[in-house]
N, C-alpha and C. Protein backbone atom coordinates (compact mmCIF):
# COMPACT_ATOMS: atom_id res chain seq x y z
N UNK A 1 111.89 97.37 106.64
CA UNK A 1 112.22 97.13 105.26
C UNK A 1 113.73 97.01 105.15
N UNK A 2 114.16 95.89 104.69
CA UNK A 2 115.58 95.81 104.40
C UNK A 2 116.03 95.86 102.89
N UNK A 3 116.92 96.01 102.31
CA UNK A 3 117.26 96.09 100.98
C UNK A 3 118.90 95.43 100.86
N UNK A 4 119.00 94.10 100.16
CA UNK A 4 120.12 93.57 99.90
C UNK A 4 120.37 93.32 98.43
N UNK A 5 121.52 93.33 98.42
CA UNK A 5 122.25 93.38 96.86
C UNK A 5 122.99 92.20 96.67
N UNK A 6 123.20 90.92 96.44
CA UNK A 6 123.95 90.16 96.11
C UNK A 6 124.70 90.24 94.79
N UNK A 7 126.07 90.86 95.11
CA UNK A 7 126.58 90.71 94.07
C UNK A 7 126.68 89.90 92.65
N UNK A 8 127.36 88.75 93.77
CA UNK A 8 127.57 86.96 92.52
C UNK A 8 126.59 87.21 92.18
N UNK A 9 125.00 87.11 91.92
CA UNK A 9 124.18 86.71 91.20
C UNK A 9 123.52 88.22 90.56
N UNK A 10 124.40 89.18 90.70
CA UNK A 10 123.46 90.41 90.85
C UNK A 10 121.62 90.57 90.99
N UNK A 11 121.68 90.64 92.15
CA UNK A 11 120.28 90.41 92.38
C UNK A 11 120.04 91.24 93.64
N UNK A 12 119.06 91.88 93.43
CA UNK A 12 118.41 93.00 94.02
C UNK A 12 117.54 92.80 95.34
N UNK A 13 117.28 92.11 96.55
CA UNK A 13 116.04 91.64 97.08
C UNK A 13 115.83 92.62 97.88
N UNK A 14 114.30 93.11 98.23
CA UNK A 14 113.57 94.53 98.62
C UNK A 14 112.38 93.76 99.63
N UNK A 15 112.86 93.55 100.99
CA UNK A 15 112.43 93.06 101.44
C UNK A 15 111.43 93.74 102.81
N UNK A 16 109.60 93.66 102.24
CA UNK A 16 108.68 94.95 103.10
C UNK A 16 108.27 94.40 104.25
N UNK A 17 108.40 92.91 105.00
CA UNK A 17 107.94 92.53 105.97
C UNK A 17 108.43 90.80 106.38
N UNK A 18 108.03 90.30 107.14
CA UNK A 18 108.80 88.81 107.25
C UNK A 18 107.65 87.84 107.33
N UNK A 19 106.72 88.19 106.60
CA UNK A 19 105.15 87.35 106.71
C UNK A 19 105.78 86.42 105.95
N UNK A 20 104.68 85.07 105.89
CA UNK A 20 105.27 84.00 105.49
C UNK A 20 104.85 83.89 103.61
N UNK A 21 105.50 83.77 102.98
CA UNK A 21 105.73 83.63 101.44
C UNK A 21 104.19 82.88 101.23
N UNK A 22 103.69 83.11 100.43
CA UNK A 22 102.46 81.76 99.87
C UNK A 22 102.80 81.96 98.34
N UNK A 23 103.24 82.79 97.16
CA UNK A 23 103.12 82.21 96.11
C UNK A 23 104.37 84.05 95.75
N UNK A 24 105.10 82.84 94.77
CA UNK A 24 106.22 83.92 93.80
C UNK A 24 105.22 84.63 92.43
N UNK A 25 104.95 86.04 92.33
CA UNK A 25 104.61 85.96 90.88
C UNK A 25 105.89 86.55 90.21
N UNK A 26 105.52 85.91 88.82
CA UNK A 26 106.74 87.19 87.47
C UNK A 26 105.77 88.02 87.65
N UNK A 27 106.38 88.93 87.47
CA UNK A 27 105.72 90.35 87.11
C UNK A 27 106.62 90.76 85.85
N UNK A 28 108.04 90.19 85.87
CA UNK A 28 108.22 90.22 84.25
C UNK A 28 109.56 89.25 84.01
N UNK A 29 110.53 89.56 82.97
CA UNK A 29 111.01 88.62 82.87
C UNK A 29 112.61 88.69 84.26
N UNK A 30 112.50 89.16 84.82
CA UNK A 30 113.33 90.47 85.79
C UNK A 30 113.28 90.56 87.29
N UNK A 31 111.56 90.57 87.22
CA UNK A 31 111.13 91.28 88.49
C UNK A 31 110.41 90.45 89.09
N UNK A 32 110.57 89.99 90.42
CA UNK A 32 109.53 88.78 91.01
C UNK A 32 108.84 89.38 92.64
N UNK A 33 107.71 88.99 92.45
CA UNK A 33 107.20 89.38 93.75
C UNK A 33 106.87 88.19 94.69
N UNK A 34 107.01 88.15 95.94
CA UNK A 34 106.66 87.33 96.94
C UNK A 34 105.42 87.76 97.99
N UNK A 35 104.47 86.81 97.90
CA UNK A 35 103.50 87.43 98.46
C UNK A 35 102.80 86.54 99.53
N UNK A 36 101.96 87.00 100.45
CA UNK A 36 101.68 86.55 101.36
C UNK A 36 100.10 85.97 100.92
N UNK A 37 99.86 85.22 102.44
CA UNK A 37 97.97 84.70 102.03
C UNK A 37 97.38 85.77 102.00
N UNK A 38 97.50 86.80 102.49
CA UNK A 38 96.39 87.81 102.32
C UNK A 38 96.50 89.25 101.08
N UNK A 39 97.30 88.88 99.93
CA UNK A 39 97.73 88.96 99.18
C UNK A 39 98.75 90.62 98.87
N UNK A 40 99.32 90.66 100.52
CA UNK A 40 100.20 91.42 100.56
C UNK A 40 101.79 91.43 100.06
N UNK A 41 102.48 92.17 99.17
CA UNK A 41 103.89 91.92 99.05
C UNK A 41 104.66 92.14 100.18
N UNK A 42 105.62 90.76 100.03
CA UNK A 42 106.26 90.37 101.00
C UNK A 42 107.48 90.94 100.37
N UNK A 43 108.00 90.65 99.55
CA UNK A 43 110.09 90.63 99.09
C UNK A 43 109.20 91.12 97.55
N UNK A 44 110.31 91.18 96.81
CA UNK A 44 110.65 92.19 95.96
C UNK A 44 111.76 91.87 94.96
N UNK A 45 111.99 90.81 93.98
CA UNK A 45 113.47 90.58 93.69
C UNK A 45 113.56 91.26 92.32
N UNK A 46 114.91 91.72 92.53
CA UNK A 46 114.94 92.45 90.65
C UNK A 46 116.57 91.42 90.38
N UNK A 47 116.24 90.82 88.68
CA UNK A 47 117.49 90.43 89.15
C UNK A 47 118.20 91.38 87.91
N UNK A 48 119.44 90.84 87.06
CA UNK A 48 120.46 91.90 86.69
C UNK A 48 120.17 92.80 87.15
N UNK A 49 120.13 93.41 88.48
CA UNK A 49 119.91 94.73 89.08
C UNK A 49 121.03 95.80 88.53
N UNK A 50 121.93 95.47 88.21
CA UNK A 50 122.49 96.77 87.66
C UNK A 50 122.01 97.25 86.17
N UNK A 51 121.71 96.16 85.67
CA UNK A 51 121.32 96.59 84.21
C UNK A 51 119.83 97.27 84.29
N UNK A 52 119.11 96.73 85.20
CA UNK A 52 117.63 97.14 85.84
C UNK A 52 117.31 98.37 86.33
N UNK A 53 118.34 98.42 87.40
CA UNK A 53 118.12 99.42 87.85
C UNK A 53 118.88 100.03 88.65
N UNK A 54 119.01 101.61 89.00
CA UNK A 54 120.27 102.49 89.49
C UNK A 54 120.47 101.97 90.70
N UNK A 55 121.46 100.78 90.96
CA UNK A 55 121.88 100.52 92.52
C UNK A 55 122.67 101.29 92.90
N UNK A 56 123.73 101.85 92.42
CA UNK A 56 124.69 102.66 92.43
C UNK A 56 124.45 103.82 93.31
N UNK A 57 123.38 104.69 93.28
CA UNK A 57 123.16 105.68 93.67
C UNK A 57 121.50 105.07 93.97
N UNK A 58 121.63 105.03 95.33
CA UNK A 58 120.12 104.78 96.02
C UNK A 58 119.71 105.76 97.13
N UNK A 59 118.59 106.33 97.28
CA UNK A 59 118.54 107.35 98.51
C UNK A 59 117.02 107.15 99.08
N UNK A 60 116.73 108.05 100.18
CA UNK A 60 115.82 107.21 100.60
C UNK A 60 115.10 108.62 101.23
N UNK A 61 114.01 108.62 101.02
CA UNK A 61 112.89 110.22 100.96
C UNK A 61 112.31 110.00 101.75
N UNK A 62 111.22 110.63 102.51
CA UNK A 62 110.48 110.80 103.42
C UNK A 62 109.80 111.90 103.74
N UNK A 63 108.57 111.78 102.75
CA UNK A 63 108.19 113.46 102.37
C UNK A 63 106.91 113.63 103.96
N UNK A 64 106.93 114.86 104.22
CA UNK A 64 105.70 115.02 105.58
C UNK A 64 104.35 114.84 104.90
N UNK A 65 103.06 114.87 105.19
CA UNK A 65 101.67 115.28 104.60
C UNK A 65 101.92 116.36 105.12
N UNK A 66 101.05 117.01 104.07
CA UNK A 66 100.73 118.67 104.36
C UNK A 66 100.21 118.67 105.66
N UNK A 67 99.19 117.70 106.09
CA UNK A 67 98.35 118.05 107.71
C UNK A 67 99.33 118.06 109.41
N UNK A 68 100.83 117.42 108.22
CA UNK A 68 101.64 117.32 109.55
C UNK A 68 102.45 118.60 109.92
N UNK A 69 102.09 119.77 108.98
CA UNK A 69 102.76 120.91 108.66
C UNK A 69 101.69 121.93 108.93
N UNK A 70 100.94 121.69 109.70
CA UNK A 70 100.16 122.63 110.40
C UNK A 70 100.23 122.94 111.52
């Protein structure tokens, strides 16, 4: 998973795999998804990402399952 920020256009792209694109949906007026034939999300675009959403401060979690804590 990569995550890029283009400034000039402020635009957000959240990118979960490198399968090949088959169709862009809106999901709103903002947020676009890229998706594959088997109707997996591929990319992820948010655009005014700063007005959208906290780029500024991004962090990145990784909680265990309980069964891995046994």
């Amino acid at each position: 998973m990569t995550i890029t920020y283009f400034k000039e256009t402020d635009s957000l792209l959240i990118t979960f795999n490198n399968n090949k694109i088959e169709e862009t949906k809106d999901i709103s007026e903002n947020i676009l998804l890229d998706i594959d034939s088997n109707r997996n999300i591929v990319s992820m675009t948010i655009e005014h990402a700063t007005k959208t959403a906290t780029i500024s401060n991004f962090s990145y979690n990784q909680i265990e399952s309980k069964s891995a804590k046994c």
